[in-house]
N, C-alpha and C. Protein backbone atom coordinates (compact mmCIF):
# COMPACT_ATOMS: atom_id res chain seq x y z
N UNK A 1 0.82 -1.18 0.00
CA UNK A 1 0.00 0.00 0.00
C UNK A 1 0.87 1.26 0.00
N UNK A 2 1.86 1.49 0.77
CA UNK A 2 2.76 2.61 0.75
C UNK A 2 3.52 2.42 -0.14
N UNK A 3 3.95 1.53 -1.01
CA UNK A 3 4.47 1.82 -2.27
C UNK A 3 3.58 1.99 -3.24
N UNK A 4 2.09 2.18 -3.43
CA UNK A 4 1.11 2.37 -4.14
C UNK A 4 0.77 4.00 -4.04
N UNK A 5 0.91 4.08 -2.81
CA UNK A 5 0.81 5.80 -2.71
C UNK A 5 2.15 6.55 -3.33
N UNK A 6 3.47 5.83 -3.01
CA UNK A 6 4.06 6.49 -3.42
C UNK A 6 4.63 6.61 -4.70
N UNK A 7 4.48 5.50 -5.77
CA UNK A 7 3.84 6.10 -7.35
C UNK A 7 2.97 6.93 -7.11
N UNK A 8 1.80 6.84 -7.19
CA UNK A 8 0.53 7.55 -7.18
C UNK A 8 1.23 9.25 -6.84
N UNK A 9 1.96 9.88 -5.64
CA UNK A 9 2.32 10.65 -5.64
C UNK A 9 3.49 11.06 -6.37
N UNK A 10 4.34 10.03 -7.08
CA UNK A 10 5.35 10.34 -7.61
C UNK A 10 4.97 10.84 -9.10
N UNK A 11 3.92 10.38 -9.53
CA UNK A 11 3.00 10.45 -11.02
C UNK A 11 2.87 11.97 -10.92
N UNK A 12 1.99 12.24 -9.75
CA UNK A 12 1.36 13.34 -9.58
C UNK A 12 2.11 14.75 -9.99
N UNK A 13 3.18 14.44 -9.11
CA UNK A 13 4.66 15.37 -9.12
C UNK A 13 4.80 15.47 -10.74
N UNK A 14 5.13 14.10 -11.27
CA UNK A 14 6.05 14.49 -12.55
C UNK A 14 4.94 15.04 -13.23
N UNK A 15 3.22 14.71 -12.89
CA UNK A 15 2.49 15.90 -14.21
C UNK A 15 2.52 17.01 -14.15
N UNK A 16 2.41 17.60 -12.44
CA UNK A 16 2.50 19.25 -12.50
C UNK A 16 3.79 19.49 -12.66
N UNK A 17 5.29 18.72 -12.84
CA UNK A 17 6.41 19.58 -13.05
C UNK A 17 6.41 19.60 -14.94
N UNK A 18 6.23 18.05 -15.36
CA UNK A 18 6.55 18.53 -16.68
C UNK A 18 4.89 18.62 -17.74
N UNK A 19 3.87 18.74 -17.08
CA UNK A 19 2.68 19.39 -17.33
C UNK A 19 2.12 17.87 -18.17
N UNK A 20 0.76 18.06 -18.05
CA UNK A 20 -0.12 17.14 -18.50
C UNK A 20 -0.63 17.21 -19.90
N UNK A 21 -1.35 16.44 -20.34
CA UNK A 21 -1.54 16.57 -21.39
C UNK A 21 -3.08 16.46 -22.10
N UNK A 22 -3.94 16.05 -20.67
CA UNK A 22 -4.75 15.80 -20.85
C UNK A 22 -5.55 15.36 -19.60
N UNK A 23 -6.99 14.93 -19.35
CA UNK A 23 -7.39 15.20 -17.74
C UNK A 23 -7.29 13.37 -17.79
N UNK A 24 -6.89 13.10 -18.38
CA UNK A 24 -6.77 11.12 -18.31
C UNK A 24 -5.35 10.73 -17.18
N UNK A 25 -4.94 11.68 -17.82
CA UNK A 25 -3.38 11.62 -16.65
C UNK A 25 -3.44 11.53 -15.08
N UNK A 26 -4.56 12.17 -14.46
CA UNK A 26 -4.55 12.54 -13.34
C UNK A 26 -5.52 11.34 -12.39
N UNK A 27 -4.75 10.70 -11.21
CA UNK A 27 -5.10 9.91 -10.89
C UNK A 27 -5.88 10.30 -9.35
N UNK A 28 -7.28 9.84 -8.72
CA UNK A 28 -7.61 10.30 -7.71
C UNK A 28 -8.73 9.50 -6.88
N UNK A 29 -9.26 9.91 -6.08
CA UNK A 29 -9.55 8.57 -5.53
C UNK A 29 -11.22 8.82 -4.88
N UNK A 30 -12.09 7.71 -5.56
CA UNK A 30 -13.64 8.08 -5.69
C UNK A 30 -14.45 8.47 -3.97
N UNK A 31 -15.34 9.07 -4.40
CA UNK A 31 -15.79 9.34 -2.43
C UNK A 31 -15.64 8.73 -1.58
N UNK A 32 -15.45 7.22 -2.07
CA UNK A 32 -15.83 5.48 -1.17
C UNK A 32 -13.65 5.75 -0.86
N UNK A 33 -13.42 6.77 -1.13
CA UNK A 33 -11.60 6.59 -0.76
C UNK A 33 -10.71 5.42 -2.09
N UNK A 34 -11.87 4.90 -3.13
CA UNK A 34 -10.91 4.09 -3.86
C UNK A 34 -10.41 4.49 -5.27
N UNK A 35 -9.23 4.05 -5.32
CA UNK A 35 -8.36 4.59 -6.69
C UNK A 35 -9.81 4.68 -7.76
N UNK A 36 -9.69 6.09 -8.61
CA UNK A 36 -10.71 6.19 -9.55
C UNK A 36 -9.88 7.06 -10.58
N UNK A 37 -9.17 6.82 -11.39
CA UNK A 37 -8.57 7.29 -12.53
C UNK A 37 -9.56 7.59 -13.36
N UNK A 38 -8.57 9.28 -13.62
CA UNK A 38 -9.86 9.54 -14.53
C UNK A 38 -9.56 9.37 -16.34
N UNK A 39 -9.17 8.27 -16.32
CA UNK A 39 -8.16 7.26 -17.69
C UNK A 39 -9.60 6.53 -18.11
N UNK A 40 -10.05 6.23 -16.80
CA UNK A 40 -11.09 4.83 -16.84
C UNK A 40 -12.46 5.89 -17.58
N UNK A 41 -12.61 6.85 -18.33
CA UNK A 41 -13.56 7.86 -19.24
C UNK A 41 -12.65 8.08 -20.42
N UNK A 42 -11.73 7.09 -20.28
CA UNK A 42 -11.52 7.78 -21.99
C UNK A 42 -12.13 7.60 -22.69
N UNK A 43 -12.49 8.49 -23.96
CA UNK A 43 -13.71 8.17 -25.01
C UNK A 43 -14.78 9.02 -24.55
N UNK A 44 -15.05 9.36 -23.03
CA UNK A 44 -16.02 9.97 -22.81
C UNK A 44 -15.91 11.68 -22.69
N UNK A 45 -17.34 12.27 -22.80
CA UNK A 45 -16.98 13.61 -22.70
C UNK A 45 -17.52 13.75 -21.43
N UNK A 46 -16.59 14.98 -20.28
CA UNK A 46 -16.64 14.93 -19.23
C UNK A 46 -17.06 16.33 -19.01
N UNK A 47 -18.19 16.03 -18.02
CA UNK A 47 -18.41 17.87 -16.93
C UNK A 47 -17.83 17.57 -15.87
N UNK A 48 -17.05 18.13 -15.59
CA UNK A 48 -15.79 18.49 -13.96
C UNK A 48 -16.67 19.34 -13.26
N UNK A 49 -17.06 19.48 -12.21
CA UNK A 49 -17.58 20.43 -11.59
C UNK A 49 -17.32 20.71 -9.69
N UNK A 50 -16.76 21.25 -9.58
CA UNK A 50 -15.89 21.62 -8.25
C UNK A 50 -17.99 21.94 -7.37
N UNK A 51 -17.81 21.23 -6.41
CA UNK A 51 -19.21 21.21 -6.07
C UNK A 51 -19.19 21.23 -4.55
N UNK A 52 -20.18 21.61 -3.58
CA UNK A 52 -20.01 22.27 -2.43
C UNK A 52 -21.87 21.67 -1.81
N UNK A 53 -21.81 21.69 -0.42
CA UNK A 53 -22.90 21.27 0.11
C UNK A 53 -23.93 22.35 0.60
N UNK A 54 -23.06 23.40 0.76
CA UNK A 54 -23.72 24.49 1.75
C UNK A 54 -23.89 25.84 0.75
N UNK A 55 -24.27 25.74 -0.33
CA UNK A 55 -23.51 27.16 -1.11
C UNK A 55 -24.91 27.12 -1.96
N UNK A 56 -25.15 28.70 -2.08
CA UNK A 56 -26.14 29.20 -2.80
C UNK A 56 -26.35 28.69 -4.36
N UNK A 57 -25.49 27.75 -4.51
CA UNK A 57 -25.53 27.18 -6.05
C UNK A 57 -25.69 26.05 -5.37
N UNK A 58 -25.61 25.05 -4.77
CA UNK A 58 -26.00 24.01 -4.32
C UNK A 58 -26.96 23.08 -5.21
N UNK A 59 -28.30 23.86 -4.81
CA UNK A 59 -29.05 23.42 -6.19
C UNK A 59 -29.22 22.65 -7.72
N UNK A 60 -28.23 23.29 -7.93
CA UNK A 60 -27.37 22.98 -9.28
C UNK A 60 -26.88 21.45 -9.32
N UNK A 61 -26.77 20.79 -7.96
CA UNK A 61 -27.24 19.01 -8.07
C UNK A 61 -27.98 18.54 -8.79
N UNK A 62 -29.40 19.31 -8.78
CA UNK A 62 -30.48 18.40 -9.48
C UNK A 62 -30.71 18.59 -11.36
N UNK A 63 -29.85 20.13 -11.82
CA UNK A 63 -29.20 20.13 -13.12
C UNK A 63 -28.51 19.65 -13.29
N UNK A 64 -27.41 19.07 -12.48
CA UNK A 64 -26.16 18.17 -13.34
C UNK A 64 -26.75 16.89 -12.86
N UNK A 65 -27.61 16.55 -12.20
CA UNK A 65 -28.32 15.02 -11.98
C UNK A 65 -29.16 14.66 -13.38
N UNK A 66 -30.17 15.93 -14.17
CA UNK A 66 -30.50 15.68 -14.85
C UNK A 66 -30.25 15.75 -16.49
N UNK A 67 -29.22 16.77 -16.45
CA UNK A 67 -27.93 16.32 -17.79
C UNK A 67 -27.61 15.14 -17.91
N UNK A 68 -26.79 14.82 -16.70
CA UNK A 68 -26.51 13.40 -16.76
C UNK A 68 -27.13 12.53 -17.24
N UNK A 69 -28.05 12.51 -16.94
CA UNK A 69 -29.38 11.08 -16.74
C UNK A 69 -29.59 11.60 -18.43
N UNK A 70 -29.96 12.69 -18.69
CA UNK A 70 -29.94 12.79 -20.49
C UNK A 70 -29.06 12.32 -21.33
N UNK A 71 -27.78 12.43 -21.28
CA UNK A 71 -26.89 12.72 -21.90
C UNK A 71 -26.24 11.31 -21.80
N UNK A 72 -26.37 10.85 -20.37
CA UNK A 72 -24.95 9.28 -19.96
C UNK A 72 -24.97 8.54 -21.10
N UNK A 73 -26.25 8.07 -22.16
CA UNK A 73 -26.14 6.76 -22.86
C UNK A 73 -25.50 7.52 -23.90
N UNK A 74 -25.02 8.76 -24.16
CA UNK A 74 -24.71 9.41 -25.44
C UNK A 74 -22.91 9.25 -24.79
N UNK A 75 -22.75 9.38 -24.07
CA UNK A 75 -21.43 9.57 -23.31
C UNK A 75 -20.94 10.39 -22.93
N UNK A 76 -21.76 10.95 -21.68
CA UNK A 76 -21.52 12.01 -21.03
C UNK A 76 -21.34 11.48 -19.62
N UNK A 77 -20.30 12.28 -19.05
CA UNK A 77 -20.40 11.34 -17.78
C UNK A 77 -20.03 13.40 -16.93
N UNK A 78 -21.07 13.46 -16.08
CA UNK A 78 -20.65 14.43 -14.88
C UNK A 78 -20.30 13.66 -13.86
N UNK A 79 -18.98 14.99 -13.11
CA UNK A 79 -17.93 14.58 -12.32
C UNK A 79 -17.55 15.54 -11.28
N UNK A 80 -18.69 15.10 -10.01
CA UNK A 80 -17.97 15.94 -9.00
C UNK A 80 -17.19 15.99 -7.57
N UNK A 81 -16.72 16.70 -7.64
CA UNK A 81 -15.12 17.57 -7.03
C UNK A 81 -15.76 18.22 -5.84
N UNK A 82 -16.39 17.48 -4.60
CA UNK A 82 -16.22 18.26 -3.51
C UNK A 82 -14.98 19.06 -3.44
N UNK A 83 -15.17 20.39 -2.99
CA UNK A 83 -14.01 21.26 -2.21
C UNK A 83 -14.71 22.32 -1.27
N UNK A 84 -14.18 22.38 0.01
CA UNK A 84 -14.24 23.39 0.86
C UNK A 84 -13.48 24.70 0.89
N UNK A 85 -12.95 25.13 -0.29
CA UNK A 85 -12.32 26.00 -0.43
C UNK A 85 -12.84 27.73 -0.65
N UNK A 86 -14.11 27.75 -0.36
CA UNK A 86 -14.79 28.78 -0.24
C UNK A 86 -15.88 29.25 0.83
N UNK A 87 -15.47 29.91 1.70
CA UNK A 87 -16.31 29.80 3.76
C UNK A 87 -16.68 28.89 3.77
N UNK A 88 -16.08 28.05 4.10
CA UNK A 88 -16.24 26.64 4.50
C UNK A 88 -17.97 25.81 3.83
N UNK A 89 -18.25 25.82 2.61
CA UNK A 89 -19.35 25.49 2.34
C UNK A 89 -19.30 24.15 1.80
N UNK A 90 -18.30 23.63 2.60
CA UNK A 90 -18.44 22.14 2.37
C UNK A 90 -17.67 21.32 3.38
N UNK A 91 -17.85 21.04 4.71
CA UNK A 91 -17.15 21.01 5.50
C UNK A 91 -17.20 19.60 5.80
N UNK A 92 -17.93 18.82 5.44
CA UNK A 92 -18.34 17.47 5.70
C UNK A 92 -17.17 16.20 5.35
N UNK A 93 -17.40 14.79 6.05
CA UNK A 93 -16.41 14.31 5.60
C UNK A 93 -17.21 14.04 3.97
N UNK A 94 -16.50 12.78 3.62
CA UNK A 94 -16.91 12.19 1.96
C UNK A 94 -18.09 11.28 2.30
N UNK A 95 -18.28 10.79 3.45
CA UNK A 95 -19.33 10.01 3.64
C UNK A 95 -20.66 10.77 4.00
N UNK A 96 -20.89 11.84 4.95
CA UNK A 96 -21.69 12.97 4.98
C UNK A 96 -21.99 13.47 3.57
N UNK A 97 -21.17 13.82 2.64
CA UNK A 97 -21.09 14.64 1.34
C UNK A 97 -21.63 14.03 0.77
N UNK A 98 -21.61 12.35 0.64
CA UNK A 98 -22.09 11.30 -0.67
C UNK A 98 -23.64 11.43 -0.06
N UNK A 99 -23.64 10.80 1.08
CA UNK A 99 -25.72 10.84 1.99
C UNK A 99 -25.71 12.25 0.96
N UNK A 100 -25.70 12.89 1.59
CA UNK A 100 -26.93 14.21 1.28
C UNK A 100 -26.18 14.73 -0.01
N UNK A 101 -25.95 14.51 -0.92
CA UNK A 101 -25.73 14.53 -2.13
C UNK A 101 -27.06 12.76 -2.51
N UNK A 102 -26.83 12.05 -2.16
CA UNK A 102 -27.95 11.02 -2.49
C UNK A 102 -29.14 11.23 -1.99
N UNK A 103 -29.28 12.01 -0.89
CA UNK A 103 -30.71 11.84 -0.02
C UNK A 103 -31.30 13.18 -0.75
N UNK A 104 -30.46 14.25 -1.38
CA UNK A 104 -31.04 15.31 -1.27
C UNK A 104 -31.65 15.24 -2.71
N UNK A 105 -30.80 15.14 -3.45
CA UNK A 105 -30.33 14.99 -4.50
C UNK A 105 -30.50 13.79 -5.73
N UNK A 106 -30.50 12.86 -5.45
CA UNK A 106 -30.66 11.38 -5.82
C UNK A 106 -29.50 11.71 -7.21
N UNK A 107 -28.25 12.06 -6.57
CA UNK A 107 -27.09 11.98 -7.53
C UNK A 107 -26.41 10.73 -8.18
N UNK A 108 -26.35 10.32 -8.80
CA UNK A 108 -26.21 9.09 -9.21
C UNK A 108 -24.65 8.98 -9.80
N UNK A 109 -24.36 10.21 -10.67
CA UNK A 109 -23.04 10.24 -11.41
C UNK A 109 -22.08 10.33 -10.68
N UNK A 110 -20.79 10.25 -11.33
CA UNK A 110 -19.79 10.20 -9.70
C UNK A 110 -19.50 11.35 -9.05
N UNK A 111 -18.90 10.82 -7.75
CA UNK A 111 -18.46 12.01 -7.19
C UNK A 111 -17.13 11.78 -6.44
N UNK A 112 -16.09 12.24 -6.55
CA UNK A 112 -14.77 11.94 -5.99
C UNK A 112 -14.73 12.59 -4.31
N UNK A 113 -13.47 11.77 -3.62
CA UNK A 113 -12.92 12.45 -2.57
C UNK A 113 -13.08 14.15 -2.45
N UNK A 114 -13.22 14.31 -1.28
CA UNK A 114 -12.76 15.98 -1.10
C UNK A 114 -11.43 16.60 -1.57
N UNK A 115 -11.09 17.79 -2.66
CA UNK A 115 -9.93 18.36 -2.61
C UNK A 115 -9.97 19.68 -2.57
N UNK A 116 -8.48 20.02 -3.38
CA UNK A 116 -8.98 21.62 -2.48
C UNK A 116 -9.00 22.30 -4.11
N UNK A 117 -9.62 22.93 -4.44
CA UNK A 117 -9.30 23.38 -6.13
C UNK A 117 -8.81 25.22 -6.24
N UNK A 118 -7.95 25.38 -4.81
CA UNK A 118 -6.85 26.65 -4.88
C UNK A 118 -6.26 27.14 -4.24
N UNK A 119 -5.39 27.41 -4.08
CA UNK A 119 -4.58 27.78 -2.71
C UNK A 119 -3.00 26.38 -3.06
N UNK A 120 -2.32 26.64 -2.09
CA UNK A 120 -1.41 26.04 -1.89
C UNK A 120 -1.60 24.07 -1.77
N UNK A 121 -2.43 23.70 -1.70
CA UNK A 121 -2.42 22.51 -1.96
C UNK A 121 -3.99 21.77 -2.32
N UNK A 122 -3.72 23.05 -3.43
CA UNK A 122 -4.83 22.71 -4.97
C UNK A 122 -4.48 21.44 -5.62
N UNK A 123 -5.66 20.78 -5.58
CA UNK A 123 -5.09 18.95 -6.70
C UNK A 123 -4.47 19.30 -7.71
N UNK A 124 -3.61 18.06 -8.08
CA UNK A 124 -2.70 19.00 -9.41
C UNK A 124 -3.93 18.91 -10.65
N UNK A 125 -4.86 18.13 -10.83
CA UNK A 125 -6.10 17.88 -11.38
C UNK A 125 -5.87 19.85 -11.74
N UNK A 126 -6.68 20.70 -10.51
CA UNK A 126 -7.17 21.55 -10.52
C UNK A 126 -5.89 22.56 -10.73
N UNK A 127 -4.71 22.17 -10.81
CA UNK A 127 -3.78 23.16 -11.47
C UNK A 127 -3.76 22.71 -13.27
N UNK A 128 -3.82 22.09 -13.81
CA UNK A 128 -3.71 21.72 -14.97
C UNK A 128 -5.60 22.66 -15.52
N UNK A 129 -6.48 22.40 -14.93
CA UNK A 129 -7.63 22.79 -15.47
C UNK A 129 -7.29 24.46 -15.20
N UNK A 130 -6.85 25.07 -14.10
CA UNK A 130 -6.14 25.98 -14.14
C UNK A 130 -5.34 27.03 -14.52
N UNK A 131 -4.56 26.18 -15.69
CA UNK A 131 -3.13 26.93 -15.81
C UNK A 131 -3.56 27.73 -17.49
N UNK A 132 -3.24 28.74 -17.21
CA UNK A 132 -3.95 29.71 -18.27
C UNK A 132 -2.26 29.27 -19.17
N UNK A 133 -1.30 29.19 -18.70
CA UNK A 133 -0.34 29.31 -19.85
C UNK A 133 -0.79 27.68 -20.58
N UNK A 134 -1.20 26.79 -20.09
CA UNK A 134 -1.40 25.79 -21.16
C UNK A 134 -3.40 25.64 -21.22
N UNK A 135 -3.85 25.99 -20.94
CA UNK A 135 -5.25 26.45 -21.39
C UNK A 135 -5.58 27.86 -21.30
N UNK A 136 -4.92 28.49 -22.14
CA UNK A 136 -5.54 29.94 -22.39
C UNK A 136 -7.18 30.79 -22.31
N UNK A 137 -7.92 29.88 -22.86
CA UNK A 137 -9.07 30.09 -23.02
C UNK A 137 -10.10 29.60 -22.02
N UNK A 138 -9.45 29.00 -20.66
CA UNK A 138 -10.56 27.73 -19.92
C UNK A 138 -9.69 28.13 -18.71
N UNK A 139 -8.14 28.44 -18.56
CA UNK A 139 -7.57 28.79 -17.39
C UNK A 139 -8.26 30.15 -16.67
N UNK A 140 -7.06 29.83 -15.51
CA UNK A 140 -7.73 31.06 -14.66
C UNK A 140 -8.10 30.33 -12.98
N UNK A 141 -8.04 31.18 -12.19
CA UNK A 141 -8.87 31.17 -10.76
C UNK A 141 -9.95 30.43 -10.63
N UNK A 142 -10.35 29.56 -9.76
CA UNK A 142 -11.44 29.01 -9.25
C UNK A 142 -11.85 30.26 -8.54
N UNK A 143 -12.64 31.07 -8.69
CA UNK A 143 -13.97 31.82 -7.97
C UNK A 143 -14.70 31.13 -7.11
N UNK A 144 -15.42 30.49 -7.32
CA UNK A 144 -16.66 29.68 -6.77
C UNK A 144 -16.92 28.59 -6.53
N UNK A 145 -17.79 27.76 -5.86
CA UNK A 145 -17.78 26.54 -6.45
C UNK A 145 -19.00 26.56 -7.23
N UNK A 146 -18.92 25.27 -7.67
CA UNK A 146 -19.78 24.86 -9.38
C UNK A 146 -19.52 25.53 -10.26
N UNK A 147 -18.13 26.16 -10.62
CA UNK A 147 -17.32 25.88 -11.93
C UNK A 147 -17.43 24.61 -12.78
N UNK A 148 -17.53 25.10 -13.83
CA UNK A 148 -17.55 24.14 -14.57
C UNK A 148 -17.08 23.65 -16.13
N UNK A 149 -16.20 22.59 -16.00
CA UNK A 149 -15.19 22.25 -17.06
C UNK A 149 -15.36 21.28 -18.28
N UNK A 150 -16.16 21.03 -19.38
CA UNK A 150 -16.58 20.40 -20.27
C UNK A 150 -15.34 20.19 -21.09
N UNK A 151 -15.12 18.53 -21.18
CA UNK A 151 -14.16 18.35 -21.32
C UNK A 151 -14.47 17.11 -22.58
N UNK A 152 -13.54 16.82 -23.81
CA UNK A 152 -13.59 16.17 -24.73
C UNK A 152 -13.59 15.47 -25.13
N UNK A 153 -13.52 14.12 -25.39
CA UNK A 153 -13.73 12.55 -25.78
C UNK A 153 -11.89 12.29 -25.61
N UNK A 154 -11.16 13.33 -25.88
CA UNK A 154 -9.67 13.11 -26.47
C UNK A 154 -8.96 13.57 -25.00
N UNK A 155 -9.75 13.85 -23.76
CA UNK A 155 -9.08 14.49 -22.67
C UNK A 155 -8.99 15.61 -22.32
N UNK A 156 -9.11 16.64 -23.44
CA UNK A 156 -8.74 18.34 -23.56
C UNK A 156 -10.07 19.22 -23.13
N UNK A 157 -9.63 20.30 -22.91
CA UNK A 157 -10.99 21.25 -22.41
C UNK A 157 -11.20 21.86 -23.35
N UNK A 158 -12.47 21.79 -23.30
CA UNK A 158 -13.63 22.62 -24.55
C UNK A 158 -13.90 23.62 -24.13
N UNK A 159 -14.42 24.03 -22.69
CA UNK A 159 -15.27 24.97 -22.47
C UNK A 159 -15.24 25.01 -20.57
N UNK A 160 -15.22 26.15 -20.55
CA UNK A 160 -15.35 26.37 -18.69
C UNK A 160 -16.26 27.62 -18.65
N UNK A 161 -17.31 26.93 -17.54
CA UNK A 161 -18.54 27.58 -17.95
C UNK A 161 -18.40 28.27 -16.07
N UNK A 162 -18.80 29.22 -15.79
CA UNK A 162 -19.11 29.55 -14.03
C UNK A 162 -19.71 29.38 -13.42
N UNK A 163 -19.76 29.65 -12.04
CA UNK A 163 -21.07 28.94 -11.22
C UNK A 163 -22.44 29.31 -11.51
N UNK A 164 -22.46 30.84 -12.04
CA UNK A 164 -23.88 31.06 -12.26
C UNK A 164 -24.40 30.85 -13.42
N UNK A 165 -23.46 30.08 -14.46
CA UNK A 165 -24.35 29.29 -15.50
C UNK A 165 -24.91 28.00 -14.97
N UNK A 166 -26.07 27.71 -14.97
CA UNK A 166 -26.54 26.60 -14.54
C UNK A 166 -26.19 25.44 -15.88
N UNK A 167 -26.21 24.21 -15.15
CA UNK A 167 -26.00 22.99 -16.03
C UNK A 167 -26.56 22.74 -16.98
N UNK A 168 -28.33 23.41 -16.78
CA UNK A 168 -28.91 23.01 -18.23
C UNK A 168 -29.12 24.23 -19.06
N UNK A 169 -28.37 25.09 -19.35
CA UNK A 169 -28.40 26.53 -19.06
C UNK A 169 -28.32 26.30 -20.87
N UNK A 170 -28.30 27.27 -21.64
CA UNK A 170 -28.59 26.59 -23.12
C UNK A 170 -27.33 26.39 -23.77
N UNK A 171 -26.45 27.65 -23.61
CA UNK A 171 -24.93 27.69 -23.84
C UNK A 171 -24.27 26.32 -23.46
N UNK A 172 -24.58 25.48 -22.05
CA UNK A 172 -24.24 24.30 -21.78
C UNK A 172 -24.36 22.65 -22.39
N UNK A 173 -25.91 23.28 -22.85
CA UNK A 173 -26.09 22.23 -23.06
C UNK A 173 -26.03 22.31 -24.73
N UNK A 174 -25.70 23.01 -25.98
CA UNK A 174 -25.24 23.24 -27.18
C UNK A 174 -23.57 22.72 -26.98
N UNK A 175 -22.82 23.59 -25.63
CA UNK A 175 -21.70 22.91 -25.98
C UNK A 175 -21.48 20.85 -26.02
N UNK A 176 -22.44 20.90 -24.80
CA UNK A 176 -22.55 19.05 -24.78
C UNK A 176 -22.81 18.87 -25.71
N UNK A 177 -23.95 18.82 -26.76
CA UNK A 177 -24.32 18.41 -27.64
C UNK A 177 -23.11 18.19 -28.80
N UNK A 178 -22.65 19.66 -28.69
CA UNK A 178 -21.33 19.42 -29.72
C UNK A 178 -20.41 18.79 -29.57
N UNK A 179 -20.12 18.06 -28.45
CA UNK A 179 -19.11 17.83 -27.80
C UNK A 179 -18.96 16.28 -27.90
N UNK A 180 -20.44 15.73 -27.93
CA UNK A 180 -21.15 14.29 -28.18
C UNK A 180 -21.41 13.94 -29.71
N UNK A 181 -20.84 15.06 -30.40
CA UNK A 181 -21.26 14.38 -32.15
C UNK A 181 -20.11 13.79 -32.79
């Protein structure tokens, strides 16, 4: 097991030093705490969405519950990214977070471990979706949570949409569509 973590962290290192290439690279580990590579969606087009329990976008569960549920047999898979990185509006462990994300919510699509998506020990995930010098157009600051990162059959980002675009919002759901042909 401790030599499993320590690939796993040694991987990690070499993507944020000599940069990624794609969101397949980045390895992390599903709410239940188990290895969930996000390799295991290749082919698929992905919504990333940095997501929070306590936050005035909150809501926005039952739009990316029902994208999903539209979209999954086309190959869409939404993907969320607890983080407490904004007044604490997500303070819960992963087992608290998954219940009421299921009880509230009846979320079905996945949802990973807690990370942090800024500050000093931001997932390298969330430095690569991040980094304006190798995504110009999609980089930039996490603001909020329920950011959101529409991502391509090939790994690459299409489109980063903000918290106050909602999921089924029309701009969102034209880019899915395009994104799925």
């Amino acid at each position: 097991m401790k030599l499993k973590r320590l690939l796993l962290s040694t991987a990690a290192f070499c993507i944020c030093l000599f940069g990624a290439s794609s969101v397949y690279e980045f390895n992390l580990n599903s709410i239940d705490g188990q290895p969930a590579p996000l390799a295991a969606y290749k082919g698929k087009v992905l919504l990333l969405v940095n997501v929070a329990s306590h936050c005035g976008f909150t809501p926005q569960y039952k739009e990316l519950e029902a994208v999903y549920e539209k979209y999954k047999d086309r190959g869409l898979v939404v993907i969320g990214f607890p983080a407490n990185n904004f007044m604490g509006q997500e303070p819960g462990t992963n087992e608290e977070i998954k219940t009421f994300c299921t009880r509230t919510y009846n979320v079905s699509f996945p949802l990973y471990s807690k990370i942090s998506v800024k500050g000093d020990d931001m997932a390298p995930l969330y430095k690569y979706l991040t980094d304006k010098s190798a995504n110009p157009e999609t980089g930039g600051d996490i603001k909020w949570n329920f950011t959101k990162f529409l991502v391509g059959r090939d790994g690459k980002i299409l489109n980063r949409f903000e918290p106050a675009v909602k999921p089924d919002a029309a701009q969102v759901i034209t880019a899915i569509d395009k994104a799925l042909q």
